[in-house]
N, C-alpha and C. Protein backbone atom coordinates (compact mmCIF):
# COMPACT_ATOMS: atom_id res chain seq x y z
N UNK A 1 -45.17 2.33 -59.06
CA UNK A 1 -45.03 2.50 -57.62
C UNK A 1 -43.83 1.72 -57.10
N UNK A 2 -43.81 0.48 -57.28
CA UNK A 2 -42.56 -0.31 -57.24
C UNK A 2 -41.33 0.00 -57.49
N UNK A 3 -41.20 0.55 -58.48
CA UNK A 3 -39.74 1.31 -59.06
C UNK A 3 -39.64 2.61 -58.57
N UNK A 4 -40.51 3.43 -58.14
CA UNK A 4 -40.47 4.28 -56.91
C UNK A 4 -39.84 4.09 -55.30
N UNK A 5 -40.64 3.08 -54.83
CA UNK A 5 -40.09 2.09 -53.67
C UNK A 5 -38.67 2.22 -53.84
N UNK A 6 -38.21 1.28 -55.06
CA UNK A 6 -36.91 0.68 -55.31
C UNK A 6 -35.69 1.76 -55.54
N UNK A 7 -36.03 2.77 -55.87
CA UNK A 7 -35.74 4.04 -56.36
C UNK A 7 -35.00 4.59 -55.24
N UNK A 8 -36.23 4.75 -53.83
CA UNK A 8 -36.03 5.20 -52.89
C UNK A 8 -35.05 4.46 -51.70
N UNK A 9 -35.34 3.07 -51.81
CA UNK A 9 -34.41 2.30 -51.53
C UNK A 9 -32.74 2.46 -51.59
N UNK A 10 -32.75 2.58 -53.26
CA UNK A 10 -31.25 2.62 -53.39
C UNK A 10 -30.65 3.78 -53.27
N UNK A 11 -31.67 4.95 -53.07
CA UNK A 11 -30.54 6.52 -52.73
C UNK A 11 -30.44 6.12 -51.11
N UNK A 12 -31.17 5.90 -50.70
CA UNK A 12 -31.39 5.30 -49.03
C UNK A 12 -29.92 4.14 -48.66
N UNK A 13 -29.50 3.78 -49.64
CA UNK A 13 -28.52 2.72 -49.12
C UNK A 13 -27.87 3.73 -50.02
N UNK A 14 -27.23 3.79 -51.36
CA UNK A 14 -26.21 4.95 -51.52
C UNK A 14 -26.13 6.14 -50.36
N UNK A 15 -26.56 6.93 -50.02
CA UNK A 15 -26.75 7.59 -48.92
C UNK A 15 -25.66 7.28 -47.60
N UNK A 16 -26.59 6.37 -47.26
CA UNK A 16 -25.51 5.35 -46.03
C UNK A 16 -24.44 4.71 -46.30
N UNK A 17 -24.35 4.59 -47.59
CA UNK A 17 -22.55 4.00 -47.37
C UNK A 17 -21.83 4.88 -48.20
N UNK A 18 -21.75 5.64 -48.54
CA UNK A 18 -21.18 6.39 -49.60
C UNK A 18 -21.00 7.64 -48.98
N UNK A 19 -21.82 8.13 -48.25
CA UNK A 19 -21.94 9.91 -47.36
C UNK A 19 -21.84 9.37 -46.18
N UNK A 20 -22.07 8.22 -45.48
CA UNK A 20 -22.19 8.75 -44.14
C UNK A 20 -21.41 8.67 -43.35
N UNK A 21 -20.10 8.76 -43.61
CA UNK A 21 -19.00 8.98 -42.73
C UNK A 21 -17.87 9.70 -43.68
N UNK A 22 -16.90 10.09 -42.39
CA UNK A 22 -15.96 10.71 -42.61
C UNK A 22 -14.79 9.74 -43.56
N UNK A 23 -14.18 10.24 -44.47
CA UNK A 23 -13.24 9.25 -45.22
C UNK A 23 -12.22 10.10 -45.49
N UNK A 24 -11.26 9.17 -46.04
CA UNK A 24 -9.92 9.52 -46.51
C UNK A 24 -10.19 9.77 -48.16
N UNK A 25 -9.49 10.75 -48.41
CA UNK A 25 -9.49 11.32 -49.95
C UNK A 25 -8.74 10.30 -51.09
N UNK A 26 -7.85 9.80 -50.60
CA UNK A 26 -6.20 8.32 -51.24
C UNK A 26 -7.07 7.69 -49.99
N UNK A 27 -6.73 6.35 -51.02
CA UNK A 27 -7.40 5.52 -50.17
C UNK A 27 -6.22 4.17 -50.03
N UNK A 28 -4.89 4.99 -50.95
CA UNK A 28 -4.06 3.46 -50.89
C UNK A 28 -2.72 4.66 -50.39
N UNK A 29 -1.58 4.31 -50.31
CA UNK A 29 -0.68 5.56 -50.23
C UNK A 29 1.07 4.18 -49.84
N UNK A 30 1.73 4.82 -50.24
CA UNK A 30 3.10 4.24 -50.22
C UNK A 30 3.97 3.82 -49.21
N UNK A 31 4.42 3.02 -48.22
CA UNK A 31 5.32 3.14 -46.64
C UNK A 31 6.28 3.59 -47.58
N UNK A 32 7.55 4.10 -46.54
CA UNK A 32 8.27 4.52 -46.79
C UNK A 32 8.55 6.11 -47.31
N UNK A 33 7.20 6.99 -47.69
CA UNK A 33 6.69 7.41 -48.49
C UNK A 33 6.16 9.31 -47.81
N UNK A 34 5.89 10.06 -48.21
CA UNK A 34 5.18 11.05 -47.85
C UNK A 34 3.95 10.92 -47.44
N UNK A 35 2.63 11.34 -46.91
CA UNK A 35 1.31 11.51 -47.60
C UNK A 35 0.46 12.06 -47.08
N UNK A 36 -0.11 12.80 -47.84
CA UNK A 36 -1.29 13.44 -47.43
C UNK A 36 -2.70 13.34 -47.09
N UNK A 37 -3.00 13.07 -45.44
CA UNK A 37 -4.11 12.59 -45.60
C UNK A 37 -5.19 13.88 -45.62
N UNK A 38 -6.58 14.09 -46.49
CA UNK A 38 -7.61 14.45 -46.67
C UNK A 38 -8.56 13.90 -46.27
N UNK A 39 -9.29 14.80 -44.84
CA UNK A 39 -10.55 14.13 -44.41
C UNK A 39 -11.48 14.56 -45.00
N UNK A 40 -12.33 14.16 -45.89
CA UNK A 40 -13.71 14.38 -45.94
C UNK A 40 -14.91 14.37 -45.04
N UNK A 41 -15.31 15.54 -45.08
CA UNK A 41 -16.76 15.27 -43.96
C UNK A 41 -17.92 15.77 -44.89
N UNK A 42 -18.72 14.88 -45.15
CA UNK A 42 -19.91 15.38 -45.84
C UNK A 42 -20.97 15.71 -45.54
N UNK A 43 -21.36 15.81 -44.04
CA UNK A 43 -22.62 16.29 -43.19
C UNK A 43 -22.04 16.64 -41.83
N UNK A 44 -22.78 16.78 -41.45
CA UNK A 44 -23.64 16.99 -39.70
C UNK A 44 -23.61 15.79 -39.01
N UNK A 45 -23.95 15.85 -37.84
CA UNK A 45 -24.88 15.04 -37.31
C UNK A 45 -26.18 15.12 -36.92
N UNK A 46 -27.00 14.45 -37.61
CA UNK A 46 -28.65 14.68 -37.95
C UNK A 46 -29.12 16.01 -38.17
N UNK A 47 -28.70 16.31 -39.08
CA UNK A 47 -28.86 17.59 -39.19
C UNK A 47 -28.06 18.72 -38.99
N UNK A 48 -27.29 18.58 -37.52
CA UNK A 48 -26.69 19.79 -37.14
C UNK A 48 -25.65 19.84 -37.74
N UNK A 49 -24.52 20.88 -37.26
CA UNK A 49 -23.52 21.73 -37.59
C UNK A 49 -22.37 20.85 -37.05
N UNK A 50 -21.14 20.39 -37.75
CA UNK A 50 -20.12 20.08 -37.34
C UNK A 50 -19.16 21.16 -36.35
N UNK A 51 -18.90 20.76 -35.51
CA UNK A 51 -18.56 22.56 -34.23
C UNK A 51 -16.68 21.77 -34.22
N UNK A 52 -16.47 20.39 -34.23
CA UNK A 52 -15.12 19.82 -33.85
C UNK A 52 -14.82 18.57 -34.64
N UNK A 53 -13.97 18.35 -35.16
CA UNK A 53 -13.42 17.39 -35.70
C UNK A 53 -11.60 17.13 -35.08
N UNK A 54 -12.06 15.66 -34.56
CA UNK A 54 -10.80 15.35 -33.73
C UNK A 54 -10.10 14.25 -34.77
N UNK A 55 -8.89 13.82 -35.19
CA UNK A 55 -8.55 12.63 -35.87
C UNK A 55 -7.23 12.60 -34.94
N UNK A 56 -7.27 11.62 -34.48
CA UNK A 56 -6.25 10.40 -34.17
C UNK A 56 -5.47 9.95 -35.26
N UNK A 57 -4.02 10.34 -34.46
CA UNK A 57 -2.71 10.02 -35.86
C UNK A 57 -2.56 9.14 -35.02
N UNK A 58 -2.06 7.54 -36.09
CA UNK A 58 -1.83 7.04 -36.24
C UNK A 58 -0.52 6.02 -35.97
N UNK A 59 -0.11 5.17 -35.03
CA UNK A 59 1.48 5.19 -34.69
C UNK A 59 1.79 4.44 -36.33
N UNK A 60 3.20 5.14 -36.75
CA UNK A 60 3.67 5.12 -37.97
C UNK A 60 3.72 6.23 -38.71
N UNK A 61 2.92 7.05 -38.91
CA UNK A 61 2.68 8.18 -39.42
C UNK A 61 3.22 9.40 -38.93
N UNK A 62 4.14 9.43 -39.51
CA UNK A 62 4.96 10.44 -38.19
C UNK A 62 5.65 11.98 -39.13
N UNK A 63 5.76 12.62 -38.07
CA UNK A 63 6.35 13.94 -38.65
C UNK A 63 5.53 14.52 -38.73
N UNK A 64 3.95 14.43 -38.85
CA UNK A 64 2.86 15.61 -39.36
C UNK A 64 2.64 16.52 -38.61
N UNK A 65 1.66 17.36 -39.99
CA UNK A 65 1.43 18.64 -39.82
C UNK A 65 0.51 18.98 -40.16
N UNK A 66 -0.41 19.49 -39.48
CA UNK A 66 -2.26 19.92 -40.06
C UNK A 66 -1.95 21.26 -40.76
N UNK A 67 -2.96 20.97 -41.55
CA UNK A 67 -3.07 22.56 -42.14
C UNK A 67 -4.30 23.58 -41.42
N UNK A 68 -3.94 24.45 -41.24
CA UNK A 68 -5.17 25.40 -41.11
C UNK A 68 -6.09 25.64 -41.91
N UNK A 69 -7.17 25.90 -40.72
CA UNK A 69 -8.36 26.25 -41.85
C UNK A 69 -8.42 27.54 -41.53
N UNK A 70 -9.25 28.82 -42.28
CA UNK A 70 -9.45 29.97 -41.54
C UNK A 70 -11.16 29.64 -41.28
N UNK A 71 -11.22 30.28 -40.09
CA UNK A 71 -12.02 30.73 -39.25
C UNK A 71 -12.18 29.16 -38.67
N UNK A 72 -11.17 28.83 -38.58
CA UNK A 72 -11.32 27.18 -37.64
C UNK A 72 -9.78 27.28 -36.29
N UNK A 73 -10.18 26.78 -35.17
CA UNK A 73 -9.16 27.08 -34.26
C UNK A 73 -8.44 25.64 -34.47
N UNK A 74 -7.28 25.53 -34.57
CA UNK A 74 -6.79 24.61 -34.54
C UNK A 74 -5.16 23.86 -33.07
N UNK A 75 -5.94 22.90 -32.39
CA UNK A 75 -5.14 22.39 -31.60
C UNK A 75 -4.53 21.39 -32.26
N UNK A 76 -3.12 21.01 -31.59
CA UNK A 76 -2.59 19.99 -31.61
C UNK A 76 -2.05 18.81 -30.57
N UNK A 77 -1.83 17.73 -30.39
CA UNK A 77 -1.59 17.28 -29.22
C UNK A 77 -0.11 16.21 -29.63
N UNK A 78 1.05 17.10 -28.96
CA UNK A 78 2.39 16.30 -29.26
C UNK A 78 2.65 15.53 -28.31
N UNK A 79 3.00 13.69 -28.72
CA UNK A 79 3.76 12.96 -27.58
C UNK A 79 4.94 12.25 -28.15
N UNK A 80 5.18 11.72 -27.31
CA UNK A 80 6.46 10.29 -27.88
C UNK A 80 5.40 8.77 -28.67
N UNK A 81 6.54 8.65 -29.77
CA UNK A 81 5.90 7.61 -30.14
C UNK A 81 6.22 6.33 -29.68
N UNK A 82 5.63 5.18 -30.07
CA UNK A 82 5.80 3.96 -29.48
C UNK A 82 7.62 3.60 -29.65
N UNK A 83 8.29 3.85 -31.29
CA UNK A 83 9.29 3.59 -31.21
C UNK A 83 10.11 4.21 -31.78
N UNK A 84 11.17 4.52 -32.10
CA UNK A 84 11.97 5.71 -32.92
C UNK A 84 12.33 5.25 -34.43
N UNK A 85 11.72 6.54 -34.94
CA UNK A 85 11.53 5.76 -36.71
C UNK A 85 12.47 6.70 -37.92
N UNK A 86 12.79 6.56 -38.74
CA UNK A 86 13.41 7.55 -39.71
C UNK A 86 12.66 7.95 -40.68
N UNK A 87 12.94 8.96 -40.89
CA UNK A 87 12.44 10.00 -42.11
C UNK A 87 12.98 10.50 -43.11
N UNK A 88 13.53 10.43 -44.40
CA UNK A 88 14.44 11.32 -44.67
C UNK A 88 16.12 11.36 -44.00
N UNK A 89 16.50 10.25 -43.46
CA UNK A 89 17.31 9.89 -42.55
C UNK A 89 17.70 10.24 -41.45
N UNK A 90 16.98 10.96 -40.83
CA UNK A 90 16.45 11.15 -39.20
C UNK A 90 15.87 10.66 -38.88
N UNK A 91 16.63 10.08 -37.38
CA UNK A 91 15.30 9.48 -36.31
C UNK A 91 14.31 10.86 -35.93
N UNK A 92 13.08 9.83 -35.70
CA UNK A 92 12.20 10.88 -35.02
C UNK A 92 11.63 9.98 -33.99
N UNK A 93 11.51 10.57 -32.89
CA UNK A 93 11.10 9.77 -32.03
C UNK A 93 9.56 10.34 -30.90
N UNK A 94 9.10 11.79 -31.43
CA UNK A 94 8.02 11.97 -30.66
C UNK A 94 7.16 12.92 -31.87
N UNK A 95 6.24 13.37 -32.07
CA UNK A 95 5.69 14.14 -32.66
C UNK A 95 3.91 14.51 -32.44
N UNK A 96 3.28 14.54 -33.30
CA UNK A 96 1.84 15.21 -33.20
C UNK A 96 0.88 13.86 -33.36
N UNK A 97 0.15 13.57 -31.90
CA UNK A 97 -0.23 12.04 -31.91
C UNK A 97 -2.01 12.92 -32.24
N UNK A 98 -2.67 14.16 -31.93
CA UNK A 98 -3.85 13.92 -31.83
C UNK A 98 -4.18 15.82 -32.52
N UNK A 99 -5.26 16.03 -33.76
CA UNK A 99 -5.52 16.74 -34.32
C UNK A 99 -6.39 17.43 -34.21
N UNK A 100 -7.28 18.66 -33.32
CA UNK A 100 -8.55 19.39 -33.24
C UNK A 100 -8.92 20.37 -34.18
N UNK A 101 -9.55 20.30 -34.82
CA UNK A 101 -10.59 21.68 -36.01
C UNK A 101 -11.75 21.77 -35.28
N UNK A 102 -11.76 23.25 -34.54
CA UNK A 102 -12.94 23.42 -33.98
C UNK A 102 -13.30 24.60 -34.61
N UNK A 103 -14.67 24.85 -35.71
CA UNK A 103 -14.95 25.89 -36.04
C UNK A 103 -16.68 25.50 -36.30
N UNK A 104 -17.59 25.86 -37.25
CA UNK A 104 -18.61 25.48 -38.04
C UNK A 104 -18.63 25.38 -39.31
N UNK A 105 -19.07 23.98 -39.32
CA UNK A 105 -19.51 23.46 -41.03
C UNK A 105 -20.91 22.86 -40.90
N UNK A 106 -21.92 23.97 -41.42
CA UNK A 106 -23.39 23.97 -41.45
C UNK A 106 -23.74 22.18 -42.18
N UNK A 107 -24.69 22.00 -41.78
CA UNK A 107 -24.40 20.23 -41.79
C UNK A 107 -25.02 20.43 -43.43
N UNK A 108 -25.67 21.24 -44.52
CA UNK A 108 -25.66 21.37 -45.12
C UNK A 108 -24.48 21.41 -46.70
N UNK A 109 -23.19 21.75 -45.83
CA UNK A 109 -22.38 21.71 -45.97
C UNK A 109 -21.49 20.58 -45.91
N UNK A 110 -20.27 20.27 -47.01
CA UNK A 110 -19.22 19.50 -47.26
C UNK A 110 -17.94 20.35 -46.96
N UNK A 111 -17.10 19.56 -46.40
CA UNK A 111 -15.49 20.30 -46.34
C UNK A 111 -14.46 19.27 -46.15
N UNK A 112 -13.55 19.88 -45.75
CA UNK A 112 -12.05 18.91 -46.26
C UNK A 112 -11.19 19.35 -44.87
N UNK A 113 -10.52 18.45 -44.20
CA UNK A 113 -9.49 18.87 -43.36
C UNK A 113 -8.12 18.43 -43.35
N UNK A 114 -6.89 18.64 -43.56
CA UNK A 114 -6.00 18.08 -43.67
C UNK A 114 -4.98 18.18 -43.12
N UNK A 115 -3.75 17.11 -43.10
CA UNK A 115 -2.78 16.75 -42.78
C UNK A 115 -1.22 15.90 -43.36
N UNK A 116 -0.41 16.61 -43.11
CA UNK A 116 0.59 15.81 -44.26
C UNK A 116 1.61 15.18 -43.42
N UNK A 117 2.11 13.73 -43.51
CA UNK A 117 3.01 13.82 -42.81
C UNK A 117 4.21 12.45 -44.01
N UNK A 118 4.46 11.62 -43.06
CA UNK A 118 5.38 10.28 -43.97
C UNK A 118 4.97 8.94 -42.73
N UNK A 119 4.72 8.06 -43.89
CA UNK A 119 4.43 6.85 -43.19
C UNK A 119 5.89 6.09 -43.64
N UNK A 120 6.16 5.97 -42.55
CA UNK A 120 7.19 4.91 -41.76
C UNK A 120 7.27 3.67 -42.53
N UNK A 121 8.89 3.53 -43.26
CA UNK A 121 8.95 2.05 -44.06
C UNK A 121 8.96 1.06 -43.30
N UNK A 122 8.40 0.69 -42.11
CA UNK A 122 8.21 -0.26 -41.10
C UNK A 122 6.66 -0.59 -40.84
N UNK A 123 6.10 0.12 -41.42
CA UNK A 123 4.63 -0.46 -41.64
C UNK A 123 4.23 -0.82 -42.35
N UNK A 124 3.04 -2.40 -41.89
CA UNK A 124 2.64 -3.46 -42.53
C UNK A 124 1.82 -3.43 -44.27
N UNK A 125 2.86 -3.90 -45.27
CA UNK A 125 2.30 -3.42 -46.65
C UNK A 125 1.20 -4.21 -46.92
N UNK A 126 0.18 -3.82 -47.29
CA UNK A 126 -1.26 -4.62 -47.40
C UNK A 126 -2.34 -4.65 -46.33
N UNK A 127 -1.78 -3.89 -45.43
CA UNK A 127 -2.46 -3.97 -44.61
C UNK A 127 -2.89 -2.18 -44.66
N UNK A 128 -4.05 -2.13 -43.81
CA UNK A 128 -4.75 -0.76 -43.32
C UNK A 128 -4.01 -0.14 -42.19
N UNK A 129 -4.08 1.37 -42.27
CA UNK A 129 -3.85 2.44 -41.37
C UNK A 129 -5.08 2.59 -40.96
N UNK A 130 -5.36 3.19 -40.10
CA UNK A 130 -6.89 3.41 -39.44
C UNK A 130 -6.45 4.75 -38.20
N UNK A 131 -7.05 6.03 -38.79
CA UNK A 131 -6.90 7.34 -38.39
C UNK A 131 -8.51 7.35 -37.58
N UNK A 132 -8.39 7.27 -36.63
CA UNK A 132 -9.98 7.42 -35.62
C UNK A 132 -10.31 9.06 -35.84
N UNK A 133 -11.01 9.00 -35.88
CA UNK A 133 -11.94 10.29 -36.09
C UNK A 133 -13.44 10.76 -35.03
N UNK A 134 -13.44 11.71 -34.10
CA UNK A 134 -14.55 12.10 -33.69
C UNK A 134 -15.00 13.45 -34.10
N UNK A 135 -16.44 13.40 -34.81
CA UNK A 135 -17.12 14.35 -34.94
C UNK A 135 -18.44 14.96 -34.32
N UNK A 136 -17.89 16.00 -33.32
CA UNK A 136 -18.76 16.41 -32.19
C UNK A 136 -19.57 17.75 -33.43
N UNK A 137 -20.90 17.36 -32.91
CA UNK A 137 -21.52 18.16 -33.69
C UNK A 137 -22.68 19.36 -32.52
N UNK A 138 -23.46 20.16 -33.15
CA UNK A 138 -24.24 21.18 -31.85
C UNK A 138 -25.30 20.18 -31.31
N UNK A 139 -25.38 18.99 -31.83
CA UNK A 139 -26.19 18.11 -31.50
C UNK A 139 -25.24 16.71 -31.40
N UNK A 140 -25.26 16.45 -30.66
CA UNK A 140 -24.36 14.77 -30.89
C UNK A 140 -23.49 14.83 -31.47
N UNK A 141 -22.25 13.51 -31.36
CA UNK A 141 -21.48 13.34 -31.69
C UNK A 141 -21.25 11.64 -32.39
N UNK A 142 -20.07 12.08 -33.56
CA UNK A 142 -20.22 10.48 -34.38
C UNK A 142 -18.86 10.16 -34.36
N UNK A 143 -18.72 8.55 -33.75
CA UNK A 143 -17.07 8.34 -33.79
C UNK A 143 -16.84 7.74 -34.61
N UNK A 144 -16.49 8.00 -35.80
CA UNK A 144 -15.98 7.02 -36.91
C UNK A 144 -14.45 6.15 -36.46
N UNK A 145 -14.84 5.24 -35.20
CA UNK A 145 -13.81 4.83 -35.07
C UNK A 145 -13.28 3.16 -35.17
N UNK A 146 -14.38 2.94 -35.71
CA UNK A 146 -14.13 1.49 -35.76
C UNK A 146 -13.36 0.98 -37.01
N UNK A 147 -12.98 -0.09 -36.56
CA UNK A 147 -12.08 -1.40 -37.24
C UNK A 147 -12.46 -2.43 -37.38
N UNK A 148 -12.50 -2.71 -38.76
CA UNK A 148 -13.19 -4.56 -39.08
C UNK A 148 -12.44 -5.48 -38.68
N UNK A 149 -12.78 -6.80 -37.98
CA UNK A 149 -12.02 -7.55 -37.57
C UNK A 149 -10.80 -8.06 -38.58
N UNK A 150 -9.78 -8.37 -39.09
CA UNK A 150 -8.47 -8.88 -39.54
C UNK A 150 -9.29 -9.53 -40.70
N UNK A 151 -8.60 -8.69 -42.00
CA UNK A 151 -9.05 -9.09 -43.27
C UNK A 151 -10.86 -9.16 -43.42
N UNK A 152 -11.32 -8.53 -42.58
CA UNK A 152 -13.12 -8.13 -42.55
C UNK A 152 -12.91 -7.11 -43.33
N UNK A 153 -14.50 -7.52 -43.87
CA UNK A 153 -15.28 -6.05 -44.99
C UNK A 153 -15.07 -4.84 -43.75
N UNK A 154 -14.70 -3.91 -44.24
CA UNK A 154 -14.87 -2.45 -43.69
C UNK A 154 -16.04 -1.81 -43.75
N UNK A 155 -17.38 -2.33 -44.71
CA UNK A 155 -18.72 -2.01 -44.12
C UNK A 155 -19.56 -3.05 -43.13
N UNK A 156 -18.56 -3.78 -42.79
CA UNK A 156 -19.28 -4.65 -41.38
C UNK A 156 -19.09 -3.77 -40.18
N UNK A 157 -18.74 -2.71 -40.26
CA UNK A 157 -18.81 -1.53 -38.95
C UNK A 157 -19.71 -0.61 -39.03
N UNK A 158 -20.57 -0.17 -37.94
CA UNK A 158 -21.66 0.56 -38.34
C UNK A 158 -20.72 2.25 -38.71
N UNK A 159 -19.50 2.24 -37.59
CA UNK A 159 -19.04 3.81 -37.40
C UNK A 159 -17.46 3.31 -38.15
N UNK A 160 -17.19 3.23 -39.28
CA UNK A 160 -16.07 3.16 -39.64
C UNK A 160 -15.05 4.12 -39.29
N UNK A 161 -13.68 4.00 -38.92
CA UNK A 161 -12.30 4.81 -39.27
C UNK A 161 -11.91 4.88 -40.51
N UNK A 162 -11.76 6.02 -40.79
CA UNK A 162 -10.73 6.56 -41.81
C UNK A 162 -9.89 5.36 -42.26
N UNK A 163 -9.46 4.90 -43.71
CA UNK A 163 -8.47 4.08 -43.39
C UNK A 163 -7.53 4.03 -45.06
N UNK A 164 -6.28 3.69 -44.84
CA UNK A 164 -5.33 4.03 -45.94
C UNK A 164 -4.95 2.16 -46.15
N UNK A 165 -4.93 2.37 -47.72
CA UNK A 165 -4.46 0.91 -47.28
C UNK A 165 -2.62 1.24 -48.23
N UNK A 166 -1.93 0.32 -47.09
CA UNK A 166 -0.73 0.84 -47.34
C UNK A 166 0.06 -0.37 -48.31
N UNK A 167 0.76 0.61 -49.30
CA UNK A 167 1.53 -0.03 -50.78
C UNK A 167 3.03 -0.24 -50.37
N UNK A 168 3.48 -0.95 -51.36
CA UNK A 168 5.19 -1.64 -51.23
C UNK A 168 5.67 -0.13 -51.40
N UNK A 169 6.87 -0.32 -50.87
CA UNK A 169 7.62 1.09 -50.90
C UNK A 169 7.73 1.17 -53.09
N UNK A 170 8.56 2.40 -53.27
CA UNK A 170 9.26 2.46 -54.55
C UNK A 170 10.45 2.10 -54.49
């Protein structure tokens, strides 16, 4: 009975930290660099149907471009960024700050949403990117948007952000 309990316990905590939020596919990625971020969504919310998935780009991350999904509508939201950065040796100075996938993913269901862009050789190496994420579902909505305090565990947040941790250039 005990090892039953215990059993149940640990899919119960695997469960919750392992599925229950939205994550990044690379979990480390290069400044200076290309990259592709991959959202994972592995449920619902309580059950229901994912109907919208919003992610917040990132200042640094610049130049991107979502991919389509089919049978998903996809918005974009372009502004100016905080400061003018190079790419490939162009400044760029405004681009795609905010990402919408509005379609259905039966909460039964796993899927992938993505985006490619280049992180900026001016951002902090060792340190985290943190892509906010809201997932409005036919029932509630989950903001994976939090941030651990400076050098904090990233499961000291109940609703984590997406997050890249960024490498020395090549």
């Amino acid at each position: 009975m005990l090892k039953v309990i215990l059993l149940a316990a640990a899919g119960t905590l695997f469960a919750g930290t392992a599925f229950a939020h939205v994550t990044l596919e690379q979990g480390e990625a290069r400044v200076g660099a290309g990259y592709k971020a991959v959202f994972r969504v592995p449920h619902g919310c309580a059950g229901s149907a994912t109907v919208k998935l919003r992610v917040q780009v990132p200042e640094g991350y610049i130049g991107v471009k979502p991919m389509p999904k089919p049978g998903w509508k996809l918005d974009v939201v372009k502004g100016k960024y905080d400061k003018t950065y190079k790419a490939y040796g162009h400044p760029i100075s405004e681009g795609v700050k905010e990402i919408d996938w509005t379609g259905n993913l039966p909460d039964d269901y796993y899927d992938e949403f993505v985006m490619s862009g280049y992180l900026a050789d001016s951002l902090p190496v060792g340190e985290m990117l943190y892509f906010p994420v809201v997932q409005e579902c036919e029932k509630g909505t989950a903001r994976w948007i939090e941030k651990p305090a400076a050098g904090g565990d990233p499961d000291s947040v109940e609703h984590p952000a997406p997050a890249v941790k960024l490498l020395p250039k090549n």
